[in-house]
Protein backbone atom coordinates (compact mmCIF):
# COMPACT_ATOMS: atom_id res chain seq x y z
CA UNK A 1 40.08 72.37 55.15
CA UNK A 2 43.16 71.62 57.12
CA UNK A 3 44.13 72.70 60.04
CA UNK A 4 47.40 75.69 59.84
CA UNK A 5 48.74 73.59 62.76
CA UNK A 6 48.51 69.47 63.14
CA UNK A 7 48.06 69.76 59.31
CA UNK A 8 44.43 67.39 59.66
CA UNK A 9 40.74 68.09 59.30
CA UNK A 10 39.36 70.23 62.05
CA UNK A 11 36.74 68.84 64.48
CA UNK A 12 35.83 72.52 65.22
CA UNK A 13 37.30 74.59 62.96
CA UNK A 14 37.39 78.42 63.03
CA UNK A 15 39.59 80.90 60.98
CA UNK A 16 41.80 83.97 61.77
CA UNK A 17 40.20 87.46 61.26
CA UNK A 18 44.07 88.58 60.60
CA UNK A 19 45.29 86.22 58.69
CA UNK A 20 42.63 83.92 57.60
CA UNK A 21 44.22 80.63 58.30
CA UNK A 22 41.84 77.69 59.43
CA UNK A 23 42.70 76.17 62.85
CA UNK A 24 41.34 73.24 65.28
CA UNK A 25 40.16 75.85 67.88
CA UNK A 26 41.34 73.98 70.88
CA UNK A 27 45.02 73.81 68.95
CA UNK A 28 45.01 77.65 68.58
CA UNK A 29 43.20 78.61 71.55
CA UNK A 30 46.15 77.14 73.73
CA UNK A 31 48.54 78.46 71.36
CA UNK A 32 47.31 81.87 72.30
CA UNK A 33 46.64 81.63 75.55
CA UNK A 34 50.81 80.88 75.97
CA UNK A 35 52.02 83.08 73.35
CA UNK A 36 49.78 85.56 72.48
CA UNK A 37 50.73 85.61 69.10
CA UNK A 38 48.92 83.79 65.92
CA UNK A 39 51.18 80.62 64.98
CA UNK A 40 51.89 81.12 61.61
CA UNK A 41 52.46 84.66 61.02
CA UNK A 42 53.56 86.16 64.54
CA UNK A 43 51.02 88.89 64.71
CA UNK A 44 49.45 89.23 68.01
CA UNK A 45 45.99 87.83 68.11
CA UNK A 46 43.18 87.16 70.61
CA UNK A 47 41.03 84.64 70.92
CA UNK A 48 37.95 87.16 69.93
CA UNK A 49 40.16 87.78 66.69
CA UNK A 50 38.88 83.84 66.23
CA UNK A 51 35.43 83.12 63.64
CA UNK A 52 34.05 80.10 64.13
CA UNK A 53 33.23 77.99 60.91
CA UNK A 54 30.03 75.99 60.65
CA UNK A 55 30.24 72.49 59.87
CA UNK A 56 27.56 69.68 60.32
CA UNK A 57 28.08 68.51 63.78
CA UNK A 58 27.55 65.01 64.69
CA UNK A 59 27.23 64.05 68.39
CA UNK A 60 30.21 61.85 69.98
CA UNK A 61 28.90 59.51 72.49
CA UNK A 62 30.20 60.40 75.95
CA UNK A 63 32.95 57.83 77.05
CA UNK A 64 31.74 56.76 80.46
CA UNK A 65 35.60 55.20 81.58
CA UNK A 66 38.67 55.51 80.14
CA UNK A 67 38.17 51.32 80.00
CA UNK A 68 36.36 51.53 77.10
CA UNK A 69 38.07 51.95 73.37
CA UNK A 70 36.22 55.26 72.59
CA UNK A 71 37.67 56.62 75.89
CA UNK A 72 41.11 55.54 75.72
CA UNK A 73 40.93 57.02 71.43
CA UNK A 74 39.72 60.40 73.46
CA UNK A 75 43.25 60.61 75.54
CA UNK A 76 45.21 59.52 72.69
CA UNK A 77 43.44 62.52 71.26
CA UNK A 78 44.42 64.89 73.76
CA UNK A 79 47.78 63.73 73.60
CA UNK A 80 48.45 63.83 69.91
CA UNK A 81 46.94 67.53 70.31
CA UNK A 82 49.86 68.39 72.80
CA UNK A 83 52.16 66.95 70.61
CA UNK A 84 51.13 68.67 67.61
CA UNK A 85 51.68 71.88 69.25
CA UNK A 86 54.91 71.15 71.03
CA UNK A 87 56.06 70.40 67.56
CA UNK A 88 54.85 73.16 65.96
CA UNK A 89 56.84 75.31 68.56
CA UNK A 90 60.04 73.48 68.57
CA UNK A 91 60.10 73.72 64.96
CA UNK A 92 59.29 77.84 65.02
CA UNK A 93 62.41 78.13 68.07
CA UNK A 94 64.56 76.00 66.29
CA UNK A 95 64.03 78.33 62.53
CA UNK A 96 64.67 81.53 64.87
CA UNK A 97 67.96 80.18 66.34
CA UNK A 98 69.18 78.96 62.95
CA UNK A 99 68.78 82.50 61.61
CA UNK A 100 70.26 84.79 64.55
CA UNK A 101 73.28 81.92 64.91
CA UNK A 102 73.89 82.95 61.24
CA UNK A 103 73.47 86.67 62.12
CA UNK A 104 75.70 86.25 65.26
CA UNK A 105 78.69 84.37 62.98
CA UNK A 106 78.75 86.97 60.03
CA UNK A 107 79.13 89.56 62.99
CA UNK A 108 81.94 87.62 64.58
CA UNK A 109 83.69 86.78 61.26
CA UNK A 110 83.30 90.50 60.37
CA UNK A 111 84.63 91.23 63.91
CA UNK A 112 88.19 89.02 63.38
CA UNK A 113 88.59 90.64 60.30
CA UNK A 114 88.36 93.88 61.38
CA UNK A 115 91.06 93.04 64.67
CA UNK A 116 92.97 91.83 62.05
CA UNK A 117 93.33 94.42 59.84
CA UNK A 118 93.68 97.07 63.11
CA UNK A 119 96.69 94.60 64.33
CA UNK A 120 98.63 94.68 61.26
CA UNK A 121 97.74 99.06 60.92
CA UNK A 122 99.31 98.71 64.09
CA UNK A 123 102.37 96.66 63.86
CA UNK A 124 103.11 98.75 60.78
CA UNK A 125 103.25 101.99 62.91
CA UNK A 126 105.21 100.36 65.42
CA UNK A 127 107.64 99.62 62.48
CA UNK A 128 107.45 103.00 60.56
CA UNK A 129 107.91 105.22 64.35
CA UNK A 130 110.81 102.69 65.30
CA UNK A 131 112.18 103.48 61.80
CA UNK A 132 111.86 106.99 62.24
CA UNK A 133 113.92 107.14 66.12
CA UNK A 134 116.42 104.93 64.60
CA UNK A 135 117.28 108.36 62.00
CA UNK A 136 117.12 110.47 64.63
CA UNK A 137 118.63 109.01 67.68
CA UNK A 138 121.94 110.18 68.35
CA UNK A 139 124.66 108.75 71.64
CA UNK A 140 127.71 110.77 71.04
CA UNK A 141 127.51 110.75 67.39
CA UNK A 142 126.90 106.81 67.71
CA UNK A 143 123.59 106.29 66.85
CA UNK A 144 122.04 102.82 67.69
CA UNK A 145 118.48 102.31 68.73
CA UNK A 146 116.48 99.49 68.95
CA UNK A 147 113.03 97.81 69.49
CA UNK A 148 112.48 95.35 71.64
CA UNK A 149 115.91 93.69 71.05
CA UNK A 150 116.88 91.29 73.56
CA UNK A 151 119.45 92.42 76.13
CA UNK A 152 123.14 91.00 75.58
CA UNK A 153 124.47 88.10 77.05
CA UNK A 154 126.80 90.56 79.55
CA UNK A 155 123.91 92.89 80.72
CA UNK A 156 121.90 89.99 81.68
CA UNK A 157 124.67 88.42 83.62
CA UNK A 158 125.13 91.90 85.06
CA UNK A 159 121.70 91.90 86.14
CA UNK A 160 121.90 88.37 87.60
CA UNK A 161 124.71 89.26 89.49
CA UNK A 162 123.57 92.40 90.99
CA UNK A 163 120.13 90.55 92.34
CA UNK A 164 121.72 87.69 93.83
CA UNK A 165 124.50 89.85 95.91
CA UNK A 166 121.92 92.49 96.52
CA UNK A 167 118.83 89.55 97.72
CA UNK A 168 121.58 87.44 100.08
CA UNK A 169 121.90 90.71 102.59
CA UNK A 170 118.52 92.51 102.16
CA UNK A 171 116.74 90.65 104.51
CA UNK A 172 119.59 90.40 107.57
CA UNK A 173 120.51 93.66 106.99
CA UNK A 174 121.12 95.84 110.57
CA UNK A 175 120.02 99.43 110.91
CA UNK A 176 123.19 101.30 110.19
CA UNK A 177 124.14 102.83 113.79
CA UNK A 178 124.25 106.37 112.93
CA UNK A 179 120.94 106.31 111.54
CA UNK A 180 119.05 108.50 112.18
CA UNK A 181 115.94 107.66 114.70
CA UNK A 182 112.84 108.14 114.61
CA UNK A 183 112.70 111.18 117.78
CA UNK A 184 115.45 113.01 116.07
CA UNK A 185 113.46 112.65 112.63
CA UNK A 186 110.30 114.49 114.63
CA UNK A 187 112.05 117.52 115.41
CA UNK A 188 113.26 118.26 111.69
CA UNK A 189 112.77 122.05 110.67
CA UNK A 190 114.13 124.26 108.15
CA UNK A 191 117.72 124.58 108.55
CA UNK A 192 118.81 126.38 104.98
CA UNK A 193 117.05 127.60 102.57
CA UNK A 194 118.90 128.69 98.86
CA UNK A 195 117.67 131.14 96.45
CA UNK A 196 114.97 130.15 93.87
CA UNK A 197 117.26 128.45 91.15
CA UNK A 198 115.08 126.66 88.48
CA UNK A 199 111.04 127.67 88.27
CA UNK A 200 108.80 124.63 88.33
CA UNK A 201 110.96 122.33 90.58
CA UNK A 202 110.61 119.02 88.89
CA UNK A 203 114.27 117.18 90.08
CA UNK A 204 115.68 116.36 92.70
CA UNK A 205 118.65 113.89 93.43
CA UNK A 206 120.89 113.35 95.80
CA UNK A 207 124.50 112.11 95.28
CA UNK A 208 125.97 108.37 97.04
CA UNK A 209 128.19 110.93 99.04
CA UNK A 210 125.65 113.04 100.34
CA UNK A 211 126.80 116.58 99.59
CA UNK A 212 125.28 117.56 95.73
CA UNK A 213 122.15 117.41 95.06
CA UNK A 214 120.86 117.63 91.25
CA UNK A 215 117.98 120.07 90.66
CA UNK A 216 115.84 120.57 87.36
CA UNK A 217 113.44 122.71 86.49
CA UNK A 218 109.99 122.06 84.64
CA UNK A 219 110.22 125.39 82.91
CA UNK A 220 113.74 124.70 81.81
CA UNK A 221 117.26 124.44 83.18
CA UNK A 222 119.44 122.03 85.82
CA UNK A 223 122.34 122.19 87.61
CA UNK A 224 124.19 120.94 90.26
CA UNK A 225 123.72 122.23 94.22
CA UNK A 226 126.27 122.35 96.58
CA UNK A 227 124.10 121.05 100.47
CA UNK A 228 127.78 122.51 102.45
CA UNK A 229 128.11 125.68 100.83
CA UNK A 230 124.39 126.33 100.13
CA UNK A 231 125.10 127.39 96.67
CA UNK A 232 124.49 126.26 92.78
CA UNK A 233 127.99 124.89 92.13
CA UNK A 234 127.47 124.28 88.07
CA UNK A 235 124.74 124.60 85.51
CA UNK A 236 124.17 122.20 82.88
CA UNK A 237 123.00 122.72 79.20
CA UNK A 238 120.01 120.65 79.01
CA UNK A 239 119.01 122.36 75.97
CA UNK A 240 115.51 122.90 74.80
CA UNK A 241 112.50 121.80 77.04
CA UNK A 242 111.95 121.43 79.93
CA UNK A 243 113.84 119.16 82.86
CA UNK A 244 111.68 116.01 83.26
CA UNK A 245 113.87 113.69 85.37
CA UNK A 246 116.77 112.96 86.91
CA UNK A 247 119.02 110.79 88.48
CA UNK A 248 122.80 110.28 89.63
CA UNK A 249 125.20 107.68 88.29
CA UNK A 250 128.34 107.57 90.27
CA UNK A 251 129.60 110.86 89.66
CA UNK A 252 127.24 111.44 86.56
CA UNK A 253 124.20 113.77 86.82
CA UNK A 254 121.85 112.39 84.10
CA UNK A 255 118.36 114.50 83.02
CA UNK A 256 115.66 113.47 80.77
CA UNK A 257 113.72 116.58 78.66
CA UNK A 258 110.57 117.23 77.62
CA UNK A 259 112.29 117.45 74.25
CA UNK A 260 112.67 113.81 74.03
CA UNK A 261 116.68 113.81 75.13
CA UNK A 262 118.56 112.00 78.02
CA UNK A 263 121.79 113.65 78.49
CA UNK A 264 124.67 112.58 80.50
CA UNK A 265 126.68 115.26 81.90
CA UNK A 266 130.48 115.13 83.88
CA UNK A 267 131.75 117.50 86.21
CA UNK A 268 129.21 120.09 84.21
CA UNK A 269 129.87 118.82 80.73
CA UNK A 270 127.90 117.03 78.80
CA UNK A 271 129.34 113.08 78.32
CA UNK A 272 126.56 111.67 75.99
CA UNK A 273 122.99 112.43 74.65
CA UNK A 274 120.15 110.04 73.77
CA UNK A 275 117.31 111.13 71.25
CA UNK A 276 115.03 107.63 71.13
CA UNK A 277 111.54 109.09 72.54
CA UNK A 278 109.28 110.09 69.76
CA UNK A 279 108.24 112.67 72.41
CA UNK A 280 109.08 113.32 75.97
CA UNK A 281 111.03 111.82 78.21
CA UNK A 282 109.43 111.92 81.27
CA UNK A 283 111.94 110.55 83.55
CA UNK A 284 114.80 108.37 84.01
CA UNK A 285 115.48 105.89 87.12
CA UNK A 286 119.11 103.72 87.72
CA UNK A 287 119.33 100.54 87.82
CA UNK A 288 121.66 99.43 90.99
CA UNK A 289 124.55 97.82 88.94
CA UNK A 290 125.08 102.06 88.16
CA UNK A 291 125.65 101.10 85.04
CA UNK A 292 122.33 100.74 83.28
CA UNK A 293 119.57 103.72 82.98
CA UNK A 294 116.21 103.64 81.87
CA UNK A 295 114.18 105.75 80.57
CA UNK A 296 110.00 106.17 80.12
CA UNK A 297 108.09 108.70 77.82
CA UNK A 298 105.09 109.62 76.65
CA UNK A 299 105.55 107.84 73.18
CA UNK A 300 104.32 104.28 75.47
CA UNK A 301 107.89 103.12 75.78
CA UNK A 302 111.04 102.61 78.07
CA UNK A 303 114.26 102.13 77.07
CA UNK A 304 117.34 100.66 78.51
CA UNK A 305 120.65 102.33 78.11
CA UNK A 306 124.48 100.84 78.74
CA UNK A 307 126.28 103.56 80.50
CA UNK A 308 128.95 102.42 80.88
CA UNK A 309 129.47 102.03 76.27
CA UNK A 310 127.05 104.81 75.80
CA UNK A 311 124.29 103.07 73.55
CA UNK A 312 120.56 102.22 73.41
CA UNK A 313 120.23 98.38 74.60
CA UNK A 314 116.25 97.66 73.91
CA UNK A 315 112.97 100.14 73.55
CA UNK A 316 110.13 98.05 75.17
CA UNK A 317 105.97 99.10 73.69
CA UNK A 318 103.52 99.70 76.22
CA UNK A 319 99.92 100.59 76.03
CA UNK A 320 99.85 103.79 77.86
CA UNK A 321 101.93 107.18 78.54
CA UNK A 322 104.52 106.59 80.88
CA UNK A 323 105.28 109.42 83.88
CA UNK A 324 107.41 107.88 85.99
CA UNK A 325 109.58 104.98 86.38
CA UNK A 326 111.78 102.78 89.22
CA UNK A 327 114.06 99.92 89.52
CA UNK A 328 113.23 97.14 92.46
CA UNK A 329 116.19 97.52 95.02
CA UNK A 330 117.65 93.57 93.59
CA UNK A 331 117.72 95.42 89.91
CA UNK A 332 115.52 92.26 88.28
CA UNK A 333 112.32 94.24 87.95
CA UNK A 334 111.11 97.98 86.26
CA UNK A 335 108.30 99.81 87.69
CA UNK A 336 106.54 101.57 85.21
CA UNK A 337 103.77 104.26 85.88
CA UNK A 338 101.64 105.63 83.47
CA UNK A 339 98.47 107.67 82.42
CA UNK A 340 96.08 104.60 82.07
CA UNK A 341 95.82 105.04 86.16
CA UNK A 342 98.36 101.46 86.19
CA UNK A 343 101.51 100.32 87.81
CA UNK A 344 103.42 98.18 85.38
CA UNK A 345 105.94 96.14 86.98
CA UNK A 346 107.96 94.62 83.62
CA UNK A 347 111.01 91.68 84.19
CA UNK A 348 114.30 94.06 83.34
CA UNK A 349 115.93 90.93 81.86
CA UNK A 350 113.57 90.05 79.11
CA UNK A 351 111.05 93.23 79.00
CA UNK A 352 108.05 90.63 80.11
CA UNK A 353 105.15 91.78 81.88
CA UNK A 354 105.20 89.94 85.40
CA UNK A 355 102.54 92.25 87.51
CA UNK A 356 99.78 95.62 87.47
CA UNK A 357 98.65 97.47 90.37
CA UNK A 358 95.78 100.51 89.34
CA UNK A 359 95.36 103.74 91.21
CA UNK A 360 92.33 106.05 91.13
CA UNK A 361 94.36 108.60 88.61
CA UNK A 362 97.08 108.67 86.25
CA UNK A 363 100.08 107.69 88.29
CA UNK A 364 102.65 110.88 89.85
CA UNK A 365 104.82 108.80 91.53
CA UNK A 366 105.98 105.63 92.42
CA UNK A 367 109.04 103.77 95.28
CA UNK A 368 110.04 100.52 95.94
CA UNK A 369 110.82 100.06 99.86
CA UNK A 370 114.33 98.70 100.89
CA UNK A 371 112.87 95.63 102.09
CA UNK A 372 112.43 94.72 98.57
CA UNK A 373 108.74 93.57 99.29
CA UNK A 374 106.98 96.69 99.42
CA UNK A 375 105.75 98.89 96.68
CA UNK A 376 104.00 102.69 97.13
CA UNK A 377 102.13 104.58 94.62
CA UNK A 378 100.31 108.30 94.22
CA UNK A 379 97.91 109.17 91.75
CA UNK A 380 97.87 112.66 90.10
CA UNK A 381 96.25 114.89 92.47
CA UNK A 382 95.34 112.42 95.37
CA UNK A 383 96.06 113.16 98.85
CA UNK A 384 96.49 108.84 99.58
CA UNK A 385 99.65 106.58 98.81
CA UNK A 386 98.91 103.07 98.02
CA UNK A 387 101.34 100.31 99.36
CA UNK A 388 101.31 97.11 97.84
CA UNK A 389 102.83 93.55 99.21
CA UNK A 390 104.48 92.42 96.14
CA UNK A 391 104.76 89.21 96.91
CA UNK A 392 100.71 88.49 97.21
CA UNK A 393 100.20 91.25 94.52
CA UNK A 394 97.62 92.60 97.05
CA UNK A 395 96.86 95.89 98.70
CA UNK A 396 98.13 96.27 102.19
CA UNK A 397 98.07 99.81 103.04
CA UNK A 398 96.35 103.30 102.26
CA UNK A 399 97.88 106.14 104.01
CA UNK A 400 95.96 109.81 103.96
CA UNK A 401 97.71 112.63 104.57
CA UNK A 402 95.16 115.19 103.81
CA UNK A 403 96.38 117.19 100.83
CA UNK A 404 97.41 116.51 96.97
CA UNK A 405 100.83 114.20 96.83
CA UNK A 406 103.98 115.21 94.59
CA UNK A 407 106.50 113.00 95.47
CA UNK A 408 107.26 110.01 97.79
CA UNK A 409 110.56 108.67 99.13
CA UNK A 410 111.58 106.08 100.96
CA UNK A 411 114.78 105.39 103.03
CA UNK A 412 117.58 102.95 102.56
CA UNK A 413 116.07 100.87 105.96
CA UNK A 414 112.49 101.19 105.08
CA UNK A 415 111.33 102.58 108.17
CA UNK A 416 110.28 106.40 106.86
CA UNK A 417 108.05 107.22 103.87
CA UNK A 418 108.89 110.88 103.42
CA UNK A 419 105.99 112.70 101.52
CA UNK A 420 105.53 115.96 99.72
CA UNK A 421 103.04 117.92 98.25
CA UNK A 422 100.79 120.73 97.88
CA UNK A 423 100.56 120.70 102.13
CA UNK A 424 103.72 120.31 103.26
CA UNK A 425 106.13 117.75 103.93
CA UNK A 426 104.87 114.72 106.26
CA UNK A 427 107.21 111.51 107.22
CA UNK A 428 105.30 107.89 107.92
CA UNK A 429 107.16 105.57 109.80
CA UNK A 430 106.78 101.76 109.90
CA UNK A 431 106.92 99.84 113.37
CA UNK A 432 107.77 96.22 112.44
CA UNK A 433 107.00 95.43 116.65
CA UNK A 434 103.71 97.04 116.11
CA UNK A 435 102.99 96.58 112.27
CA UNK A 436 101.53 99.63 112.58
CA UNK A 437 102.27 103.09 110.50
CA UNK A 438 102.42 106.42 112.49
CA UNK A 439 103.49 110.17 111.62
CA UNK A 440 106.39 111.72 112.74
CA UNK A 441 106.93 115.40 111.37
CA UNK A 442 104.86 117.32 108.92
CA UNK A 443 105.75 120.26 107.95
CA UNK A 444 103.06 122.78 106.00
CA UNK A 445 105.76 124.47 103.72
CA UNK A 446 104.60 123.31 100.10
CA UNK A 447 106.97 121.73 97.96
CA UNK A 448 106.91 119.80 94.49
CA UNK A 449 110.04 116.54 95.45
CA UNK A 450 111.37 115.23 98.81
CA UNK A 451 114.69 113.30 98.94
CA UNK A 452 116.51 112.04 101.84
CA UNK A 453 119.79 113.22 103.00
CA UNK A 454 122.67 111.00 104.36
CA UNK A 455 121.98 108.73 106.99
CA UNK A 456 118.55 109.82 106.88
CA UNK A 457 119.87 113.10 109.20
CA UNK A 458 118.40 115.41 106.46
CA UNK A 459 115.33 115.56 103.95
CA UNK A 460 115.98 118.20 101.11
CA UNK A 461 112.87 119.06 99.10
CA UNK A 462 112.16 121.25 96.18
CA UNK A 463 109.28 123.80 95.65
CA UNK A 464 107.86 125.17 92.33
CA UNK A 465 109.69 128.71 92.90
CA UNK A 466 112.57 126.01 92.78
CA UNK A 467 113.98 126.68 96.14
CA UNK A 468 116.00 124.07 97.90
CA UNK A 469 114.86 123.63 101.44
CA UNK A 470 117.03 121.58 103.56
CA UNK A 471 115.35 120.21 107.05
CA UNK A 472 117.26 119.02 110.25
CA UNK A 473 117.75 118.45 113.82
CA UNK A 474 116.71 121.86 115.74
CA UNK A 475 118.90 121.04 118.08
């Protein structure tokens, strides 16, 4: 008989009631006092589980020093014993890694296939649904649309040239004198008030000049409000869907759809149409050249327009719905918000990635302060605006204003952050002595977009009945 272990005759053998393997009993006994477990076959096993075997039994003399020969043999003994089961359990450890290293590279092999295979499904969508805009897109009869083309040679010079005059003056730039201050901002109320024009209140832009504002409505319809007269001076055939976004372009009022359209429209007529979203648009922001628009939608892509020649320049993948969208004051970054709760700030020049800020909620609306440093965001149905420091990428500011945000908008110095929503309208202002942020006015008149007026000496906002509400100095 051998012994299951250090493979040699037994001094005191005994045998497993389980499995009936012979063992040295002082091998097996340690073995089971660690592991619990019989050494060959894994079952668990207790030392009362062991039989001893009888065996003539000859008497060993008792070594009286480890100085004597029979001594020393006995630790060599003892040794050889630990060895034989340190072995024995390297050698089980190293069989059981073998096999789940094997288990754990056919599961990672199977893995990277199985990315593969989803990759190319989804490049050939990508290809297929770009294929598909391309035969429906439409600019004035012109169609042209493309995916992820680089921008001209003359667009990106445009955009060079607009963020180098625009970043020389930012920072020096006075406070325009007849700005409006701070105590005059305080004492804002109603002032004019027009009839409901367009149910559901989703747009609201303000001309350069000051005097039209353009007004959509998320139930369907736009047009074009006279601020001096206090009356809708044109309406404008969106078409179907409803009015998303919109925007001003020198004397162009431009509206996106829920249809999937962004249509161009002069002195009430329509100058061009885009049909690129394989869903809606959901709006459309200006880049500050004038001359380039982009839109975002909730087929996970913007695209760049030329204005100015009326065509599609690039359509740019994300991985998310997009809701809302804004240009950096210098024109060389797009601000993309969307409903995976994320901020997506993209290089306008070459469509790159360069930052992400996340909010609690799919984002409802997003502004880039004057200063060109600062960036606010809402979530869908928070009552907080996050401000961001764009240069550290970090989180400087939360301001709580008590009640579910619609729209934010700052003004052209950066020192008011006018807010609306479901409670009213509330203004933040910005102390650079200080560095501290205080409000001015609120207001508890509920209303869907805020926008301010010339000089700051007006805020116009927009309710869901889609009245236009015009505030100013009481006084």
């Amino acid at each position: 008989m051998l012994c299951a272990i250090s493979g040699e005759e037994p001094q005191v053998p005994v045998v497993s009631r389980k499995s009936g393997n012979v063992y040295e009993k002082r091998l097996v006994e340690a073995y089971i006092s660690e592991n619990g477990t019989e050494p060959t076959t894994g079952e668990s096993i207790t030392i009362e589980d062991l039989v001893d075997l009888k065996s003539p039994h000859t008497v060993r003399p008792r070594p009286p020093t480890l100085t004597s020969i029979p001594a020393l043999l006995g630790v060599f003994q003892e040794e050889w014993d630990s060895l034989a089961l340190q072995t024995y359990t390297l050698q089980q450890n190293l069989h059981q890694t073998r096999q789940e290293l094997s288990t754990a590279l056919y599961q990672n092999d199977a893995a990277q296939r199985v990315i593969a295979r989803l990759i190319k499904e989804r490049d050939d969508a990508r290809q297929a649904l770009a294929r598909v805009d391309v035969g429906q897109a439409s600019t004035n009869g012109d169609a042209m649309q493309v995916d992820s083309t680089p921008l001209p040679t003359a667009i990106i010079e445009t955009i060079e040239t607009t963020q180098q005059a625009l970043m020389k003056t930012r920072r020096k730039r006075p406070v325009p004198e007849d700005w409006a201050t701070s105590e005059a901002i305080s004492s804002y109320v109603p002032a004019a008030t027009s009839e409901p024009l367009f149910p559901g209140g989703s747009v609201l832009a303000i001309h350069e000049v000051g005097e039209l504002v353009l007004v959509g409505g998320g139930e369907g319809g736009a047009g074009v409000y006279s601020l001096p007269n206090n009356i809708l001076q044109s309406s404008l055939n969106v078409g179907p869907g409803a009015v998303t976004g919109g925007v001003w372009a020198r004397s162009q009022a431009i509206v996106s759809t829920s249809a999937g359209t962004v249509k161009v429209f002069e002195e009430g007529q329509e100058a061009g149409s885009f049909s690129v979203h394989a869903g809606s648009a959901t709006a459309v922001a200006l880049h500050p050249s004038g001359t380039i628009l982009a839109s975002v939608g909730e087929d996970k892509t913007y695209i760049l327009y030329d204005l100015e020649a009326g065509k599609v320049l690039t359509q740019v993948s994300t991985d998310s719905a997009l809701y809302c969208a804004q240009f950096h004051p210098d024109g060389h970054l797009l601000a993309v918000g969307g409903h995976d709760q994320q901020i997506k700030i993209y290089d306008t020049k070459s469509g790159t990635q360069a930052a992400t800020f996340t909010l609690e909620g799919p984002v409802e609306a997003i502004f880039f302060s004057e200063n060109g440093t600062w960036l606010a965001g809402v979530a869908q149905g928070s009552s907080s605006i996050s401000i961001w420091d764009l240069r550290k990428t970090t989180q400087i500011k939360t301001i709580e204003t008590g009640s579910p945000i619609k729209s934010i908008n700052w003004d052209y110095t950066g020192q008011f952050l006018a807010v609306a929503g479901v409670g009213g309208v509330t203004v933040e202002q910005y102390s650079k002595s200080s560095k501290e942020w205080s409000s001015i006015l609120k207001s508890e008149q509920s209303c869907n977009r805020i926008i301010w007026g010339k000089a700051a000496h007006r805020l116009i906002t927009l309710d869901d009945a889609g009245v236009v509400t015009t505030y100013a100095d009481a006084s």
